[in-house]
PDB file of N, CA and C in Angstrom:
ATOM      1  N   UNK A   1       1.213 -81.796  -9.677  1.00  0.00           N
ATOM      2  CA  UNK A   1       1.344 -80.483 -10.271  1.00  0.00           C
ATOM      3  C   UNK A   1       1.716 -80.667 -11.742  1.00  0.00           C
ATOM      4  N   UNK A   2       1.112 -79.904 -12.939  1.00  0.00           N
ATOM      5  CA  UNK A   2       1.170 -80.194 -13.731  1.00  0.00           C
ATOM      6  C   UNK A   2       2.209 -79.235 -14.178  1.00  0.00           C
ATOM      7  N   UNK A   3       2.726 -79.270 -15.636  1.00  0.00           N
ATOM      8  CA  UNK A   3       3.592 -77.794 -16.541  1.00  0.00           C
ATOM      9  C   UNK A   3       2.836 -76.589 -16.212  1.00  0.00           C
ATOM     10  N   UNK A   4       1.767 -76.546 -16.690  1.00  0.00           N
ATOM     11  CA  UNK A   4       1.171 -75.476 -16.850  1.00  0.00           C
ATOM     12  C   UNK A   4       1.052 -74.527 -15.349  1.00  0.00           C
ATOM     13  N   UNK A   5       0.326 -75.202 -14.738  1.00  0.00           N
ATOM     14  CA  UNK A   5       0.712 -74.645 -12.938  1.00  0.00           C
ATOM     15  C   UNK A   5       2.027 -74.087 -12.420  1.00  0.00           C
ATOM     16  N   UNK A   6       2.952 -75.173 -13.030  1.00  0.00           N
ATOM     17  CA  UNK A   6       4.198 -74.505 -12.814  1.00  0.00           C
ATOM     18  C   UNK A   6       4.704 -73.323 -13.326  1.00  0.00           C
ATOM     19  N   UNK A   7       4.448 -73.152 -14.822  1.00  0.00           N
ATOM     20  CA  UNK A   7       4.325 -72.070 -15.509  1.00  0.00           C
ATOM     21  C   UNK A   7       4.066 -70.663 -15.338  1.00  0.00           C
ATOM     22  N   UNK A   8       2.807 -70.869 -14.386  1.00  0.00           N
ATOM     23  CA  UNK A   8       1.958 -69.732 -14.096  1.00  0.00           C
ATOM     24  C   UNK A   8       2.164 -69.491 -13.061  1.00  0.00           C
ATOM     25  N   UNK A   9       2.831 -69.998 -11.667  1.00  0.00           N
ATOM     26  CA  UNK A   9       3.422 -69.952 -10.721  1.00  0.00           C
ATOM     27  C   UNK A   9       4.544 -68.831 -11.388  1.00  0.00           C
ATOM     28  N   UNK A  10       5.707 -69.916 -11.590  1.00  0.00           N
ATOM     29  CA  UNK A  10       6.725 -68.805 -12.245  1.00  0.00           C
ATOM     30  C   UNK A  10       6.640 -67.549 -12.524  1.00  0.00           C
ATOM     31  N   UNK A  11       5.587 -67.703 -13.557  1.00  0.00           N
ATOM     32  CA  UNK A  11       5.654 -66.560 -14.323  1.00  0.00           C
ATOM     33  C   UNK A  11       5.164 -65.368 -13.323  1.00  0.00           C
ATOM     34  N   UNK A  12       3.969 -65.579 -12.352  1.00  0.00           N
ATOM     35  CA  UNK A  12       3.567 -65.070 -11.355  1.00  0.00           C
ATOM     36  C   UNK A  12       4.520 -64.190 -10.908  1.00  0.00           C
ATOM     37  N   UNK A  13       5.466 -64.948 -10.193  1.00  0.00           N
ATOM     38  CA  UNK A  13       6.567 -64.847  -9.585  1.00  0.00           C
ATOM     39  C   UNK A  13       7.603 -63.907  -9.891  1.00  0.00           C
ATOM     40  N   UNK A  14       8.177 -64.295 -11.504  1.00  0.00           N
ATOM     41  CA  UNK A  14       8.539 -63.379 -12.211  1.00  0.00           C
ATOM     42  C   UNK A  14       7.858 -61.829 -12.380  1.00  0.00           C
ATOM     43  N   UNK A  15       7.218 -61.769 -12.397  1.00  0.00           N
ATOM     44  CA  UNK A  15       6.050 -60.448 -12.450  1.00  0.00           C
ATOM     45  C   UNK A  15       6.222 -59.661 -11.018  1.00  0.00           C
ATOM     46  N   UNK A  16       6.253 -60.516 -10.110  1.00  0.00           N
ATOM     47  CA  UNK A  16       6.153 -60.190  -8.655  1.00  0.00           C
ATOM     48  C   UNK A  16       7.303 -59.090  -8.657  1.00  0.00           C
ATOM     49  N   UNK A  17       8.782 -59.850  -9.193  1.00  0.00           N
ATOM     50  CA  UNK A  17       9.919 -59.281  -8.847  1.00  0.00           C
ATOM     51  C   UNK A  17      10.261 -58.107  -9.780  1.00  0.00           C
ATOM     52  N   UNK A  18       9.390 -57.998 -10.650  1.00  0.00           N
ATOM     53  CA  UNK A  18       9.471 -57.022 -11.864  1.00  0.00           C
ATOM     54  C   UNK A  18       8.893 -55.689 -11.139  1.00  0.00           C
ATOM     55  N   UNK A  19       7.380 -55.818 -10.376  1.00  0.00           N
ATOM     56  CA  UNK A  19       6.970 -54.732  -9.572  1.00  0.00           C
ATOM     57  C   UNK A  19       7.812 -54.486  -8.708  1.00  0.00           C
ATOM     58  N   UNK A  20       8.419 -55.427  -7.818  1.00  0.00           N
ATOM     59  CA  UNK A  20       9.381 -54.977  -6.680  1.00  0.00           C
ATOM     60  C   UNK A  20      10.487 -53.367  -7.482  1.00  0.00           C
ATOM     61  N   UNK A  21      10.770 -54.340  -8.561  1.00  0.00           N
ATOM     62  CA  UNK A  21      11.930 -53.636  -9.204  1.00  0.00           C
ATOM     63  C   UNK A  21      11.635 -52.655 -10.041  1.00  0.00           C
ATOM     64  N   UNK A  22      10.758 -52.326 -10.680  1.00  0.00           N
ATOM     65  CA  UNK A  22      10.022 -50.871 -10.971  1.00  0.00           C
ATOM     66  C   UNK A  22       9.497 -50.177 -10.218  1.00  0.00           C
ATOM     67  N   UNK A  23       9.133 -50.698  -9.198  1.00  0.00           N
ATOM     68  CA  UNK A  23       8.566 -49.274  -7.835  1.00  0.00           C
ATOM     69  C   UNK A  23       9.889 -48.942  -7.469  1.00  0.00           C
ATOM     70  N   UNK A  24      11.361 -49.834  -7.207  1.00  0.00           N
ATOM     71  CA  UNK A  24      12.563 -49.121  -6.499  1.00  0.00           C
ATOM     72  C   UNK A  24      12.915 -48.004  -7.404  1.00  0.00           C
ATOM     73  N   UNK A  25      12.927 -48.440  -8.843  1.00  0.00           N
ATOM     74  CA  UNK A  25      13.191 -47.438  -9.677  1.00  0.00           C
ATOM     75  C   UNK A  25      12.342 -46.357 -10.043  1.00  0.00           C
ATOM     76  N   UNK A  26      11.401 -46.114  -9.493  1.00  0.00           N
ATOM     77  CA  UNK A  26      10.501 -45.182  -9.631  1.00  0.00           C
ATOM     78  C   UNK A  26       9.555 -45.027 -10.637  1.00  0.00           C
ATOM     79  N   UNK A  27       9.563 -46.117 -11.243  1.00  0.00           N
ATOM     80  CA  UNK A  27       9.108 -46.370 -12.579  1.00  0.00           C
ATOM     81  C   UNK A  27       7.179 -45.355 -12.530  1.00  0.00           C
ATOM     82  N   UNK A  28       6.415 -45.517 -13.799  1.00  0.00           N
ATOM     83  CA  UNK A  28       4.927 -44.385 -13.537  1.00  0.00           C
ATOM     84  C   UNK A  28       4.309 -45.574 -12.776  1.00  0.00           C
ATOM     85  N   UNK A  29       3.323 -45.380 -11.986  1.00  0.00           N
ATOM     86  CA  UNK A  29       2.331 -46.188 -11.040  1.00  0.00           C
ATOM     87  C   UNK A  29       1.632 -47.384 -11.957  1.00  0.00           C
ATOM     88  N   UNK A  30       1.619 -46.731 -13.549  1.00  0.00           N
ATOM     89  CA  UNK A  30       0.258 -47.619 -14.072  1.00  0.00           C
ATOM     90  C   UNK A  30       1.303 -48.471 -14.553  1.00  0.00           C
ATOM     91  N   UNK A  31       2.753 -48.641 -14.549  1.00  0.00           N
ATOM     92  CA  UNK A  31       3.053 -50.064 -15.052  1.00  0.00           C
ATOM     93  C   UNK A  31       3.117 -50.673 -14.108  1.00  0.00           C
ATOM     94  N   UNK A  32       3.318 -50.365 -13.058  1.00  0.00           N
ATOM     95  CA  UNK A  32       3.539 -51.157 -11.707  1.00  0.00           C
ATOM     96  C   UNK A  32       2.088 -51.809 -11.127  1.00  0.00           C
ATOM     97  N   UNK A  33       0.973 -51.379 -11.294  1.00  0.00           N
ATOM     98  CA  UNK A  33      -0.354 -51.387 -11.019  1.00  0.00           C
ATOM     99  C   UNK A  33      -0.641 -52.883 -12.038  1.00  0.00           C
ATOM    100  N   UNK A  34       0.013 -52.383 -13.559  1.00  0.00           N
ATOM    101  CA  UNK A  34      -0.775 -53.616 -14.268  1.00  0.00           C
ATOM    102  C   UNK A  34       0.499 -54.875 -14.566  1.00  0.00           C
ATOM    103  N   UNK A  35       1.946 -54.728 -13.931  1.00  0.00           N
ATOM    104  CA  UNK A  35       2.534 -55.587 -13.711  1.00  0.00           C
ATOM    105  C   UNK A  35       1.870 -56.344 -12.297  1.00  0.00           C
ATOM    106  N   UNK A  36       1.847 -55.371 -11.121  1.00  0.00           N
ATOM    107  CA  UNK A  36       0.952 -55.871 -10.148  1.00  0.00           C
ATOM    108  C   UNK A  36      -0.130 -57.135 -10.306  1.00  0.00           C
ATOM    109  N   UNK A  37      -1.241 -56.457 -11.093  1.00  0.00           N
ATOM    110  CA  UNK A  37      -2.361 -57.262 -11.621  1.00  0.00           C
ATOM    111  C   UNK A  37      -1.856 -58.572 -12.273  1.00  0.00           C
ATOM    112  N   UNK A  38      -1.213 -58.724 -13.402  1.00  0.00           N
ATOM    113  CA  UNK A  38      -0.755 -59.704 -14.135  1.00  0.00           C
ATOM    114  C   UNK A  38      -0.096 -60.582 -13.165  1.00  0.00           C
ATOM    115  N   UNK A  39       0.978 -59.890 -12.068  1.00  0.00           N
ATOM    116  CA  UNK A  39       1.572 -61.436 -11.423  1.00  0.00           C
ATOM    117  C   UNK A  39       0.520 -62.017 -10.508  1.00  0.00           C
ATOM    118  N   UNK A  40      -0.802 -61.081  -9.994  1.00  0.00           N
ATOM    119  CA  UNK A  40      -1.485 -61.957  -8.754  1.00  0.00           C
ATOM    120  C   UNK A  40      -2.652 -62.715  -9.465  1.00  0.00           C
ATOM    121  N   UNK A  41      -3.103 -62.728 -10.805  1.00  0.00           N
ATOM    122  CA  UNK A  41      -3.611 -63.295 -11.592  1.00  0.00           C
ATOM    123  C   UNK A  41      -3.185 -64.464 -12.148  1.00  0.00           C
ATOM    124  N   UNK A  42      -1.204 -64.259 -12.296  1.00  0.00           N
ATOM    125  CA  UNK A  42      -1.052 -65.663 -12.883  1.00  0.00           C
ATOM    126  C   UNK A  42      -0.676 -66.412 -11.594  1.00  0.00           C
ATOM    127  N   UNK A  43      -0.594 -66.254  -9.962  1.00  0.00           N
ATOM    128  CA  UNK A  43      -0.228 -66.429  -8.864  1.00  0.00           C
ATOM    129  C   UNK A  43      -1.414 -67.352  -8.789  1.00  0.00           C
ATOM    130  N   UNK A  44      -2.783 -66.483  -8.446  1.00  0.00           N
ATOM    131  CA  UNK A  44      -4.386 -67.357  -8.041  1.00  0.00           C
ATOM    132  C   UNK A  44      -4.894 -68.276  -9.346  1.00  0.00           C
ATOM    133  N   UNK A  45      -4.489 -68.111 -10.610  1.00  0.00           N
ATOM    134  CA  UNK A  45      -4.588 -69.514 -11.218  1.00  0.00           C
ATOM    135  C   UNK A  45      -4.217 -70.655 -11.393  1.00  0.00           C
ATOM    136  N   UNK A  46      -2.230 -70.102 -10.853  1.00  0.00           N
ATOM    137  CA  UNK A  46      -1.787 -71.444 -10.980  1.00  0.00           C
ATOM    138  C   UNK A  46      -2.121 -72.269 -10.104  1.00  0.00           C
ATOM    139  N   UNK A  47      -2.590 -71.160  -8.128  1.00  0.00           N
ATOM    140  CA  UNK A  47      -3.134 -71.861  -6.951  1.00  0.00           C
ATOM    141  C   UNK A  47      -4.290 -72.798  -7.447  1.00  0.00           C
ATOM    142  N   UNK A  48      -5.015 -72.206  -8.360  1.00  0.00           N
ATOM    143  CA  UNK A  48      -6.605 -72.800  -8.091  1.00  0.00           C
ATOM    144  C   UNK A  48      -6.717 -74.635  -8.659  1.00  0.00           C
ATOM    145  N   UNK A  49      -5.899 -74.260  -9.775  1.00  0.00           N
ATOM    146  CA  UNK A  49      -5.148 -75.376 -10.642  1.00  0.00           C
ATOM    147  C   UNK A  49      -4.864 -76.149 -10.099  1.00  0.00           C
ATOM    148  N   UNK A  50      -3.862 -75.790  -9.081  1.00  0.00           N
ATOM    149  CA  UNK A  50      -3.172 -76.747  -7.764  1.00  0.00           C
ATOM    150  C   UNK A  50      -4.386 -77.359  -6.962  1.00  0.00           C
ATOM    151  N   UNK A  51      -5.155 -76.751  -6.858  1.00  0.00           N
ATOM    152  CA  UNK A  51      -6.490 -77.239  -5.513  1.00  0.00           C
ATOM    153  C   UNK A  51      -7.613 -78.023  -6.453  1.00  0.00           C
ATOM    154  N   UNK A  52      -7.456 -77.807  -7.819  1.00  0.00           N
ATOM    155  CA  UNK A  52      -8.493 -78.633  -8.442  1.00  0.00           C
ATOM    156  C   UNK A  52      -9.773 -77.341  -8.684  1.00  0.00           C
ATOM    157  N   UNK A  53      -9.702 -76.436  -8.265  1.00  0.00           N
ATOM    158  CA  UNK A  53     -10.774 -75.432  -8.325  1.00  0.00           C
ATOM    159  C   UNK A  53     -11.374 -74.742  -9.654  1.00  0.00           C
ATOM    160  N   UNK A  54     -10.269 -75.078 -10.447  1.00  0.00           N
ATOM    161  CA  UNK A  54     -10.161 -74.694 -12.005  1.00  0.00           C
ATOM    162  C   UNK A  54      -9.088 -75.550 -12.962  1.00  0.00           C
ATOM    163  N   UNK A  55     -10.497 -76.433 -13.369  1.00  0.00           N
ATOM    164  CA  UNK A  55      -9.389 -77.737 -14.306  1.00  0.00           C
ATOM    165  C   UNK A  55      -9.195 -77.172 -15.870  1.00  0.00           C
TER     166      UNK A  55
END
């Protein structure tokens, strides 16, 4: 596993818990929608990275 994978994992991750925590707060749909988007984007690159699928 390289930095960068790890990175984008994280950051993924981070993002993940940001939607958790703006939908409790009721936050408008479209930040939660494009926090949504951004963590499962940096989630399936850092995967693909990991599998060799995208060097």
């Amino acid at each position: 596993m390289t930095g960068l994978n790890t990175v984008l994992i994280v950051v993924g991750l981070f993002l993940a818990g940001g939607v958790y925590s703006f939908w409790k707060q009721g936050m408008p749909k479209g930040v939660v929608v494009l926090l949504g988007i951004g963590s499962v984007m940096c989630l399936v690159a850092g995967i693909m990275r990991i599998q060799g699928i995208w060097d």
